[in-house]
Each structure stands twice: as structure tokens, then as C-alpha cells.
Protein backbone atom coordinates (compact mmCIF):
# COMPACT_ATOMS: atom_id res chain seq x y z
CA UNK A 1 0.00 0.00 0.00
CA UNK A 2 1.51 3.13 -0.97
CA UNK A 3 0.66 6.93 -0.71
CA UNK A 4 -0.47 8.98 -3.64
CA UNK A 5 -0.52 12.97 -4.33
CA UNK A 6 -4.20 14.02 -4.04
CA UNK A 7 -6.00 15.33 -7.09
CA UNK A 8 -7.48 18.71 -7.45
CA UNK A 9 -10.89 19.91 -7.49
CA UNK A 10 -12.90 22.68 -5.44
CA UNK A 11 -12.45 21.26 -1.54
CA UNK A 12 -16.13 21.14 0.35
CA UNK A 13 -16.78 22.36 3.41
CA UNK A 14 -17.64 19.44 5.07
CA UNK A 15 -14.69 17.10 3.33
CA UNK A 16 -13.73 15.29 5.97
CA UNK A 17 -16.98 14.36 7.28
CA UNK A 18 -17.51 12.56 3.71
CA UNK A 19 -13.96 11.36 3.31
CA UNK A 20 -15.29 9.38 6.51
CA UNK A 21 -18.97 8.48 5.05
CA UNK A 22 -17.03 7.13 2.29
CA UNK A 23 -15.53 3.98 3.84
CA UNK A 24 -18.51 3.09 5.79
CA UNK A 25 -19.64 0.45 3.21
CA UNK A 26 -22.69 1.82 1.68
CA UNK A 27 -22.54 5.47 3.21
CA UNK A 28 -20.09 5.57 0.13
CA UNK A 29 -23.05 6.67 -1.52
CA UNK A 30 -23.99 10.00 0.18
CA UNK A 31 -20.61 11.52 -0.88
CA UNK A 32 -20.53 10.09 -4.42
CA UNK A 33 -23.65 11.57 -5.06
CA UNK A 34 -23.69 14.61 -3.01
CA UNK A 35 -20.29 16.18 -3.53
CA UNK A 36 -19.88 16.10 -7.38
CA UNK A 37 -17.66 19.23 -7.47
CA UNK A 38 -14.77 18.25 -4.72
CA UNK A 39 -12.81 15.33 -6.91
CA UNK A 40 -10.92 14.39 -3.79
CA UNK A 41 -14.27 13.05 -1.92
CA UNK A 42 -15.14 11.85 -5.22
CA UNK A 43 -12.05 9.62 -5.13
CA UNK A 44 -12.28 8.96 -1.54
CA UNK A 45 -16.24 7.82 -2.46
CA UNK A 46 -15.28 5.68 -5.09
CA UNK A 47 -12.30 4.06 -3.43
CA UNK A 48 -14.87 3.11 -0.75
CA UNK A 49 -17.65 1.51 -3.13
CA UNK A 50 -14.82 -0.58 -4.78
CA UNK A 51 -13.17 -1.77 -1.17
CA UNK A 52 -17.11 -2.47 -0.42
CA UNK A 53 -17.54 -4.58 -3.57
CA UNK A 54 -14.57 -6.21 -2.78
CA UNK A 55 -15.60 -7.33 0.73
CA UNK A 56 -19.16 -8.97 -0.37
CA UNK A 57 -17.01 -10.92 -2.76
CA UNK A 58 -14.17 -12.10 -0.45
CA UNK A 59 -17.45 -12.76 2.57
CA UNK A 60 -19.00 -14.62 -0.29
CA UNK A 61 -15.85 -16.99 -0.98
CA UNK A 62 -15.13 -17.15 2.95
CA UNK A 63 -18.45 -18.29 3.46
CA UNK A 64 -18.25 -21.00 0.62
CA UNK A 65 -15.63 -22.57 2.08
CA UNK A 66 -17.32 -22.69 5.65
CA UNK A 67 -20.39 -24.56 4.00
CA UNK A 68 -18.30 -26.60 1.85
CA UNK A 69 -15.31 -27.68 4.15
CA UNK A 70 -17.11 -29.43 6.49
CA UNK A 71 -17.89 -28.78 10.38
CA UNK A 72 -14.75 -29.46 11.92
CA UNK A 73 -12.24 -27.09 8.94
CA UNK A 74 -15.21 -24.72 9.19
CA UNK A 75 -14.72 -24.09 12.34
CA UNK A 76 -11.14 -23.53 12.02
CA UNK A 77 -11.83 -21.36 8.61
CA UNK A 78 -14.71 -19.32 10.45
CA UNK A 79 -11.85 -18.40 13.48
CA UNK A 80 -9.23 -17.37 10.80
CA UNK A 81 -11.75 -15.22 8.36
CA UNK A 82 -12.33 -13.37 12.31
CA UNK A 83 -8.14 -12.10 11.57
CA UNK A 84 -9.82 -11.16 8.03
CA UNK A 85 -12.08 -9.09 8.97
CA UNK A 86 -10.21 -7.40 11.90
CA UNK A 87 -7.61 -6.60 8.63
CA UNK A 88 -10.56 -5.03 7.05
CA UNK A 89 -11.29 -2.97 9.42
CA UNK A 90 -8.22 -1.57 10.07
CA UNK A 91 -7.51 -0.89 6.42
CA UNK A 92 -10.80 1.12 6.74
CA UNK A 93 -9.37 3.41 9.52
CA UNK A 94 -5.98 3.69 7.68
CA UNK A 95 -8.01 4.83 4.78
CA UNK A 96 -10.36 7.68 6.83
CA UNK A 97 -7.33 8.53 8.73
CA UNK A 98 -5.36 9.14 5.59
CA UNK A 99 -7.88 10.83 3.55
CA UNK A 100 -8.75 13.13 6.49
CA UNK A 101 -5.36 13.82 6.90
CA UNK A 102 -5.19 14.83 2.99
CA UNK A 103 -3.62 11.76 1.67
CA UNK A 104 -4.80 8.77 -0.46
CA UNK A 105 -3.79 5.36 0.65
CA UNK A 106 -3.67 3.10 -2.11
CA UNK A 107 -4.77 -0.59 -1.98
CA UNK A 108 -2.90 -2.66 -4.38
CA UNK A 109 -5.03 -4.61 -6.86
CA UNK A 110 -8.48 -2.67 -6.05
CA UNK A 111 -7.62 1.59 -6.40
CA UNK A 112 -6.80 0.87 -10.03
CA UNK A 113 -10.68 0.19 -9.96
CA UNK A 114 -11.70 3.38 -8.38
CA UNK A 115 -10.57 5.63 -10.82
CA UNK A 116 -12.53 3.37 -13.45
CA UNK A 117 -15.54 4.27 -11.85
């Protein structure tokens, strides 16, 4: 995960308080929509949708292999998809903490995505 130079764009008044909407999961939403002008929330916004997307599919997979493995390596899968999601959580404070703080923290293999979007 590396750092990244923020883009330009006219800053909102309330940026930070998006920059933080946008990595609650679906609260991604209210700043993509909201705060069209300010391309730094948009970012922010959009890097949150695709970390979002990315989490249904990885709970998806996880989950798969808890139904398919069986009762005794689904137990042990369900305790190490708990280290998982702690690691997904934390990535989402890193990523408020940066972008509050003016930065970008780039997620290798999903940020390419947000600036798709």
C-alpha cells in the first residue's frame, strides 16, 4: 500500500466528514452523489464503493468454504476469516485517517478500480 498525491478539485466544506462516510460500506453513496464538485471526496467515495464490492465478494468466498469444508475445517476457517475481517477494518481506519489527513492510501489490486468508476 503506498501513498499517492491528491487530485485537485474545489475542496467542500464538510470534506472530511464525507472522506469518513465514504468507507462506511454503503454510506459511500452520500458523498458520491452529493459532492460532485470536490474530486478528492469523489475519489475517496469511489475508493470506498470498490473496497465495499470487494468485501461482499471475499465474505461470499469465505463463506463458501465454511459450507463446503465441512464442520470441523469450518470451524477452524470461520476463526481465521475473524483475523480477516479485523484486517478489514483496520484498512478502513488507515483509509479515513489518511484521507482526512489529505492523503490517499492506495490498496494494491483494487484503487486501479476506483478511478474506473
Amino acid at each position: 500500500m503506498a501513498d499517492a498525491t491528491p487530485g485537485s478539485g474545489a475542496p467542500s466544506s464538510n470534506r472530511n466528514i464525507m472522506i469518513v462516510l465514504s468507507y462506511l460500506w454503503l454510506l459511500a453513496l452520500v458523498p458520491l452523489l452529493t459532492e460532485k464538485e470536490d474530486k478528492e471526496v469523489q475519489w475517496h467515495a469511489k475508493h470506498g464503493i470498490v473496497l465495499m464490492i470487494a468485501e461482499i465478494v471475499l465474505w461470499i468466498v469465505i463463506t463458501g468454504i465454511n459450507v463446503t469444508t465441512g464442520l470441523f475445517l469450518g470451524c477452524i476457517t470461520a476463526f481465521l476469516s475473524l483475523f480477516v475481517w479485523l484486517g478489514l477494518i483496520i484498512l478502513h481506519i488507515l483509509c479515513i485517517v489518511k484521507g482526512v489527513n489529505g492523503q490517499r492510501l492506495i490498496v494494491p489490486g483494487l484503487s486501479e478500480y476506483a478511478d474506473k468508476l
